[in-house]
N, C-alpha and C. Protein backbone atom coordinates (compact mmCIF):
# COMPACT_ATOMS: atom_id res chain seq x y z
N UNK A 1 76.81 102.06 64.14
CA UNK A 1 77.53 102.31 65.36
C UNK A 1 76.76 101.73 66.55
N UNK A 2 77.39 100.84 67.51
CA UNK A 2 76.74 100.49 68.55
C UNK A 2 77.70 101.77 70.15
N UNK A 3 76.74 101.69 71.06
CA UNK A 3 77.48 101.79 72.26
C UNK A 3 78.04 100.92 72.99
N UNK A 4 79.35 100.63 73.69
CA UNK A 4 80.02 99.56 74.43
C UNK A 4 79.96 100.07 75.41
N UNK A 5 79.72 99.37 77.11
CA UNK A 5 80.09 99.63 78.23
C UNK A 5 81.48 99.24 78.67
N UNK A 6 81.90 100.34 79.13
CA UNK A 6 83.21 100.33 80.04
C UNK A 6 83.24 100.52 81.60
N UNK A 7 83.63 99.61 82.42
CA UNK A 7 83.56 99.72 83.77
C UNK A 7 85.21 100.68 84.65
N UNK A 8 84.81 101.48 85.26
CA UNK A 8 86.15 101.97 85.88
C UNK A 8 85.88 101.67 87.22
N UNK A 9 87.09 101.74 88.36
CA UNK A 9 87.41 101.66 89.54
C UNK A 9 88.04 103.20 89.70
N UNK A 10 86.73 104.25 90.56
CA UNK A 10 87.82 105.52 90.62
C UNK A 10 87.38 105.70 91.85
N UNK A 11 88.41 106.78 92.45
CA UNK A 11 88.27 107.03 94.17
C UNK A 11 89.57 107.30 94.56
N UNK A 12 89.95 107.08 95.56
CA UNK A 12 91.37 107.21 96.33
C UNK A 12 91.19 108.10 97.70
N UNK A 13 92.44 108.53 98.14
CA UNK A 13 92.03 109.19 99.51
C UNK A 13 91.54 110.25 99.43
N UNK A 14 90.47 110.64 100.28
CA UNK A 14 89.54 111.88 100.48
C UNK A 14 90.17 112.65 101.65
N UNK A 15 89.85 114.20 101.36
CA UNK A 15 90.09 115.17 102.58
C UNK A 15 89.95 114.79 103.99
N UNK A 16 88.72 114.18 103.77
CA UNK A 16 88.28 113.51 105.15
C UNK A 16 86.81 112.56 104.90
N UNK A 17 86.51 112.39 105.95
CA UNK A 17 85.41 111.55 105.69
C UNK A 17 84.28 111.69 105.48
N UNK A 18 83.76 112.84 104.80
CA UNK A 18 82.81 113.31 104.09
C UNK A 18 82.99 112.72 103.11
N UNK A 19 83.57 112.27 102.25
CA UNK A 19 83.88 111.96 101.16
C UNK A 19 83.39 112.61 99.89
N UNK A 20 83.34 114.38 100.24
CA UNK A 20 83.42 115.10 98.83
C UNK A 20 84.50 115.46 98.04
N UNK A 21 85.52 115.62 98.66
CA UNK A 21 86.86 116.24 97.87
C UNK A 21 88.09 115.21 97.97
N UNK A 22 88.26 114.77 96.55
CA UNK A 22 89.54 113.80 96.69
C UNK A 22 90.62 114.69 97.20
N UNK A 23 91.79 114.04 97.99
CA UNK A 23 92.96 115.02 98.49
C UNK A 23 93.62 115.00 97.33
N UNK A 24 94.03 115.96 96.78
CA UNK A 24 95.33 116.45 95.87
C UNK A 24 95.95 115.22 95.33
N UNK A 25 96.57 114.40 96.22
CA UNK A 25 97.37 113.20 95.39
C UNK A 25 96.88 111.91 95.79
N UNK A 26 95.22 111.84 95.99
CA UNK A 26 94.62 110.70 96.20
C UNK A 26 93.93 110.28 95.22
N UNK A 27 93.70 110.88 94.14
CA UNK A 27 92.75 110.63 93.28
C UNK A 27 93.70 109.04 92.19
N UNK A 28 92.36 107.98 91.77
CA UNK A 28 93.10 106.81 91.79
C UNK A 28 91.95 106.17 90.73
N UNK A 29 91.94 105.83 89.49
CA UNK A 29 91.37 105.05 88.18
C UNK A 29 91.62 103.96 87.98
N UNK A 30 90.84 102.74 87.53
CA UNK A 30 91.56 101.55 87.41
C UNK A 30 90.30 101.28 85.99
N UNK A 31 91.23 100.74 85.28
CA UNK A 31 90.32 100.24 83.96
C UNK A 31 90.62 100.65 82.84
N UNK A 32 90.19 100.31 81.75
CA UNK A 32 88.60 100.01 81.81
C UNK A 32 88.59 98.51 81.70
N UNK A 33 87.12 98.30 82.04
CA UNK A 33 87.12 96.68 82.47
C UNK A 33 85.62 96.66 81.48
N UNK A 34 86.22 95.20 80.71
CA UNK A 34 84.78 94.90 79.75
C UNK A 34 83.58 94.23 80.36
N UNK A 35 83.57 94.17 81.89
CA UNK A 35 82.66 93.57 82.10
C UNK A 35 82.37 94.06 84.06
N UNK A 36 81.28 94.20 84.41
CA UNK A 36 80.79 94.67 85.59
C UNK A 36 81.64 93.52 86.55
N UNK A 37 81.87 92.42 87.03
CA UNK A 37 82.31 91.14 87.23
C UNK A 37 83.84 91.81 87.65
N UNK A 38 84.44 91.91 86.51
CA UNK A 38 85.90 92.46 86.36
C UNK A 38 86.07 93.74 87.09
N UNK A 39 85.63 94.23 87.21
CA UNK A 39 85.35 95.73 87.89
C UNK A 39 85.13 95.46 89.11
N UNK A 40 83.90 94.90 89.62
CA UNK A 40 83.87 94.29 90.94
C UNK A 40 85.05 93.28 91.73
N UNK A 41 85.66 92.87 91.02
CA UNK A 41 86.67 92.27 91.39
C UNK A 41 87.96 93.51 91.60
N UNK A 42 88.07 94.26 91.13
CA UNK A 42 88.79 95.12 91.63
C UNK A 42 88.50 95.98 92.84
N UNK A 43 87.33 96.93 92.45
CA UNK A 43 87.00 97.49 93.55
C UNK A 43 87.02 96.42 94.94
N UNK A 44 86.92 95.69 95.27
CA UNK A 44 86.88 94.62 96.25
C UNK A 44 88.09 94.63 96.92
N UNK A 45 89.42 93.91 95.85
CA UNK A 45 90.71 93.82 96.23
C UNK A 45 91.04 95.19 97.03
N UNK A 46 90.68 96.27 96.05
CA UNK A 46 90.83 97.78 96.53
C UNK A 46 90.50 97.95 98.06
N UNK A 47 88.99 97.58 98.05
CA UNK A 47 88.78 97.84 99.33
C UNK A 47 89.31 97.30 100.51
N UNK A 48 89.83 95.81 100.43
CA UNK A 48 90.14 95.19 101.27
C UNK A 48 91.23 95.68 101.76
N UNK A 49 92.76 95.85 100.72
CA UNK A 49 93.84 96.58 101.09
C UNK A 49 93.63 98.08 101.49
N UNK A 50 92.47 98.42 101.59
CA UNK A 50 92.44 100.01 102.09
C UNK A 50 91.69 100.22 103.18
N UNK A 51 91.07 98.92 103.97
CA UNK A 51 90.09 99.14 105.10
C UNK A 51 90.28 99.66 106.36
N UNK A 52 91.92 99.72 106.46
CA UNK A 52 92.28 100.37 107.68
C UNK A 52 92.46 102.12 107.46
N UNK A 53 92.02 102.54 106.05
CA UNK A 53 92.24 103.97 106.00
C UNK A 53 90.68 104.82 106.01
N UNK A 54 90.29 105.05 107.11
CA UNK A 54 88.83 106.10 107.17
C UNK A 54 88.45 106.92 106.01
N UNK A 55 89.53 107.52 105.26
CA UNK A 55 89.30 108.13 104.10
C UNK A 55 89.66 107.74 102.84
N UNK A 56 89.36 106.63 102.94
CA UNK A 56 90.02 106.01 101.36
C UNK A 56 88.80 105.32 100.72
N UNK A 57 88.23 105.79 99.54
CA UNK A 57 86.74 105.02 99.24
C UNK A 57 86.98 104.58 98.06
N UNK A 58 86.21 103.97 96.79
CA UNK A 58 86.03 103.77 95.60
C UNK A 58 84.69 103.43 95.29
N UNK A 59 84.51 103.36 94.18
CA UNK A 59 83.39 103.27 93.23
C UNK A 59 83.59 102.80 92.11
N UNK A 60 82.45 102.03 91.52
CA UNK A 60 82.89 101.91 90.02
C UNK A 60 81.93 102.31 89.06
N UNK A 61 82.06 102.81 88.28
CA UNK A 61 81.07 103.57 87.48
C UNK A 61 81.43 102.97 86.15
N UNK A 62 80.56 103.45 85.13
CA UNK A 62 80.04 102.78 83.66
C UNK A 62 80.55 104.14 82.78
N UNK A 63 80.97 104.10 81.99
CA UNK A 63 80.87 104.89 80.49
C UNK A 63 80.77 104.36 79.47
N UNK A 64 80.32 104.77 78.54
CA UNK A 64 79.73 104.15 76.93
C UNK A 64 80.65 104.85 76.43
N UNK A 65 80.98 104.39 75.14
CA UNK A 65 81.77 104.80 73.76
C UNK A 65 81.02 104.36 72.92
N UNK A 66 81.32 104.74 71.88
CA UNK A 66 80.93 104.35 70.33
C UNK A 66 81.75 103.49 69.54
N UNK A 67 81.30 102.29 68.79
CA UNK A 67 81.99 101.51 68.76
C UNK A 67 81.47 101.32 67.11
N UNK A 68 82.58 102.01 65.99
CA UNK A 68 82.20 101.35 64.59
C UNK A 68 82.74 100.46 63.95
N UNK A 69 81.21 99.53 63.03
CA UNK A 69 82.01 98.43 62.62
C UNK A 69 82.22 98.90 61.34
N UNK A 70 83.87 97.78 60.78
CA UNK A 70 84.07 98.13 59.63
C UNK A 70 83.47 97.09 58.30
């Protein structure tokens, strides 16, 4: 068994601009993306179409899976 990295795009609109609590129907996932590159390319687009909103952020974060060969 190896581990694979998976890249996500998560975030969406926040309560406010603290940016601890996503609002209720802001919360927003994009992926998974096989490669950091691909991911960055999203979060980007993301940000650009969202720069006029004070509370709208993203991130992209990593998770591993397990990956068996047959």
């Amino acid at each position: 068994m190896t581990m694979q990295q998976e890249y996500w795009v998560v975030g969406g609109r926040y309560r406010d601009t603290s940016f601890t609590t996503l609002a209720e129907d802001g919360v927003e996932a994009y992926g998974p993306f096989a490669g950091y590159d691909e991911a960055l390319k999203s979060w980007s687009d993301r940000n650009d179409g969202t720069r006029a909103q004070a509370a709208v952020r993203y991130s992209i974060v990593t998770t591993a899976s397990m990956v068996t060969g047959h």
